[in-house]
Protein backbone atom coordinates (compact mmCIF):
# COMPACT_ATOMS: atom_id res chain seq x y z
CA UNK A 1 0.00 0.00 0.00
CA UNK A 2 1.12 3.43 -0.90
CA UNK A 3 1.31 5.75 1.96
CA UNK A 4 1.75 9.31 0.54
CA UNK A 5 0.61 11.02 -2.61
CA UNK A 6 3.76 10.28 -4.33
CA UNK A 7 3.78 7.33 -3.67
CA UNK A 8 0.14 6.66 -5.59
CA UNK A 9 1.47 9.17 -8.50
CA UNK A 10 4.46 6.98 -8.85
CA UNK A 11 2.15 3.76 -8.75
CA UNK A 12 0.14 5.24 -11.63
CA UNK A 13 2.92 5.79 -13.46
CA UNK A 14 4.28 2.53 -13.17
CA UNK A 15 1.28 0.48 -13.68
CA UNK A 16 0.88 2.98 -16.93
CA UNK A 17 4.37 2.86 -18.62
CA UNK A 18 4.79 6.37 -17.93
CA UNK A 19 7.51 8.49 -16.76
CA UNK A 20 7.97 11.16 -14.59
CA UNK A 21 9.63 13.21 -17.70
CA UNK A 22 6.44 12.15 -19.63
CA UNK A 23 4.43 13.81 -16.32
CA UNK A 24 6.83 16.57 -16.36
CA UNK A 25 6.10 17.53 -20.17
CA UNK A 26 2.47 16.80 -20.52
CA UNK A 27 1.66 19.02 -17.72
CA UNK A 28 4.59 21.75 -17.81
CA UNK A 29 5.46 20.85 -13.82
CA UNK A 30 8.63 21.26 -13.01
CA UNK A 31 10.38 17.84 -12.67
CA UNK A 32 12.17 19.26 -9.37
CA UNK A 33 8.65 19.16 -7.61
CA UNK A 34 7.88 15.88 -9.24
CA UNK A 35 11.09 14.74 -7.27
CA UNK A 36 10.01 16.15 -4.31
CA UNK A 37 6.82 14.41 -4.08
CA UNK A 38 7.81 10.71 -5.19
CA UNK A 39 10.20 11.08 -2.94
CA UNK A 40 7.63 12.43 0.35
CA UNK A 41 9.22 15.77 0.83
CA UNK A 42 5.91 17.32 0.05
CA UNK A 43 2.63 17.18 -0.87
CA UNK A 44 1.04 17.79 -4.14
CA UNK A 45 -0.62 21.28 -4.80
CA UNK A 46 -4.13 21.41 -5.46
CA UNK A 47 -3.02 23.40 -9.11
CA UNK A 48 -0.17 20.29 -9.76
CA UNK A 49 -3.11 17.50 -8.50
CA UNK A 50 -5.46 19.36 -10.94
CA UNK A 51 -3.37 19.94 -13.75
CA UNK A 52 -2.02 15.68 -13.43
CA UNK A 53 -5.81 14.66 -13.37
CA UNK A 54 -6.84 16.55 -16.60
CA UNK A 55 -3.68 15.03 -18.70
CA UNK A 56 -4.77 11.73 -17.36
CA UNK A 57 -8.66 11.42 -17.16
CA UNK A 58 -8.66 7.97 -16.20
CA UNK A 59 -6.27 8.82 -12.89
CA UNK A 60 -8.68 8.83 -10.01
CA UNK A 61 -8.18 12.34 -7.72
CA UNK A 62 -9.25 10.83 -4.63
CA UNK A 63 -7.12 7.96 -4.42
CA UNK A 64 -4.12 10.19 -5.06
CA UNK A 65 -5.15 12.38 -2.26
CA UNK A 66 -6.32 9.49 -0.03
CA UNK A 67 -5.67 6.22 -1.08
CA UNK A 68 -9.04 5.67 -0.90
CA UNK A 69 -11.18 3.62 -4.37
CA UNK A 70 -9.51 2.60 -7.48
CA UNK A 71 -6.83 4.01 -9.27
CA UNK A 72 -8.45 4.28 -12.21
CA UNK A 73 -11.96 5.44 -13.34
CA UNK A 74 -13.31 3.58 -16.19
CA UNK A 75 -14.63 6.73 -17.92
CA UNK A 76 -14.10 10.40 -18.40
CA UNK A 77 -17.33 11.29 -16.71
CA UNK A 78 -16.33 9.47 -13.71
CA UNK A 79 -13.24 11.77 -13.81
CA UNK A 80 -15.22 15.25 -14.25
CA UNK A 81 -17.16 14.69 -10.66
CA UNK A 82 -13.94 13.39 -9.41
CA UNK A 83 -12.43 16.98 -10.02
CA UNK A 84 -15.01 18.30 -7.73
CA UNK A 85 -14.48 15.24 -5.06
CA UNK A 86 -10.51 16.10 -5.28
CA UNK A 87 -11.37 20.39 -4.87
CA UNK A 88 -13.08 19.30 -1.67
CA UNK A 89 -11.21 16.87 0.01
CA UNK A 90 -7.97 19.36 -0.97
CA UNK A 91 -10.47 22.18 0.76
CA UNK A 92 -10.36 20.02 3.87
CA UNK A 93 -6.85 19.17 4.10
CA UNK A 94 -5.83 23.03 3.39
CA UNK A 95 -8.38 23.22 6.88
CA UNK A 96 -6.94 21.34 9.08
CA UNK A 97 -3.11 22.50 7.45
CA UNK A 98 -4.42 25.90 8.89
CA UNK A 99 -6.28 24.32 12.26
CA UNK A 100 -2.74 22.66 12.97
CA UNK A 101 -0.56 26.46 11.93
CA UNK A 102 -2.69 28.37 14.47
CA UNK A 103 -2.21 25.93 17.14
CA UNK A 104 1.55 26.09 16.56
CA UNK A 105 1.16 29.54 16.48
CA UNK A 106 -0.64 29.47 20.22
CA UNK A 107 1.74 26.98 21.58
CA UNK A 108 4.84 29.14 20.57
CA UNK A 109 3.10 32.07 21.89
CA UNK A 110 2.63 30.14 25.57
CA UNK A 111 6.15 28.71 25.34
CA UNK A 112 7.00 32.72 25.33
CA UNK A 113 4.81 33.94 28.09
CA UNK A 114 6.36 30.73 30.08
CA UNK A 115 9.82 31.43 29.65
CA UNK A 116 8.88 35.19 30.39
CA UNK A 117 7.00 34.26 33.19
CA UNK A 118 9.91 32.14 33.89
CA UNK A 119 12.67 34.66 33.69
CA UNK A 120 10.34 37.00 36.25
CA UNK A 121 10.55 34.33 38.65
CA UNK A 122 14.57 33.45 38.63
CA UNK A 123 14.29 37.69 39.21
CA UNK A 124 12.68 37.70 41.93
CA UNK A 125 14.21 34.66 43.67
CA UNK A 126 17.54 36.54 43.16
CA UNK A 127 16.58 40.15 44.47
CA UNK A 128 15.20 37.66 47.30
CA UNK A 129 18.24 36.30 47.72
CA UNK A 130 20.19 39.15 47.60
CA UNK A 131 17.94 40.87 49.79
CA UNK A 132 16.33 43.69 47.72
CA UNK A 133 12.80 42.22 48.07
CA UNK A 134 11.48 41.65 51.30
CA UNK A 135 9.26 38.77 52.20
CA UNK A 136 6.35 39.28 54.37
């Protein structure tokens, strides 16, 4: 079982007798973000997964995205609908990709008012210490 996008693509391409230069040229990608994604350094752009599913109508969206069906559809009409099926489920992803930002955004911003908070605290221990706070 494939595990990431590339992964699929390069299935597809095996099981099809095509190359990742034929990819490359059909749908003017650039063959360094081709690499990139057979090789799980990133995921494929909702423009690039677009752009791959209209030169080949019988690669299924969804199971590039997911791994989920077939990898083929049987007909071009089946392909059509998938465009809208891959436009959502790339909608969703992009979703939680922001969901997970913001969080890492909140969690940086605590780790700062910790270490703040932190640095307040050695302060005061040391005036304490050295006697320039009193305690009651």
């Amino acid at each position: 079982m494939q595990n990431t996008e590339g992964e699929r693509l390069r299935s597809y391409l095996n099981e099809t007798g095509r190359s990742q230069k034929i990819l490359t040229e059909i749908t003017g990608i650039r063959k360094e973000n081709v690499s990139d994604w057979m090789l799980g350094k990133k995921s494929i752009p909702t423009k690039h997964l677009r752009a791959i599913c209209k030169a080949f109508a019988d690669l299924n969206c969804n199971w590039v995205l997911t791994g989920e069906g077939e990898m083929f559809y049987k007909t071009i009409e089946n392909n059509v609908s998938n465009g809208f099926v891959c436009e959502f489920t790339e909608k969703i992803r992009e979703a939680i990709f922001k969901q997970a930002e913001a969080r890492e955004d909140e969690i940086a911003a605590l780790k700062m008012a910790l270490k703040a908070q932190g640095e307040l605290i050695e302060k005061y221990r040391r005036d304490l210490e050295n006697g320039a706070v009193h305690s009651h």
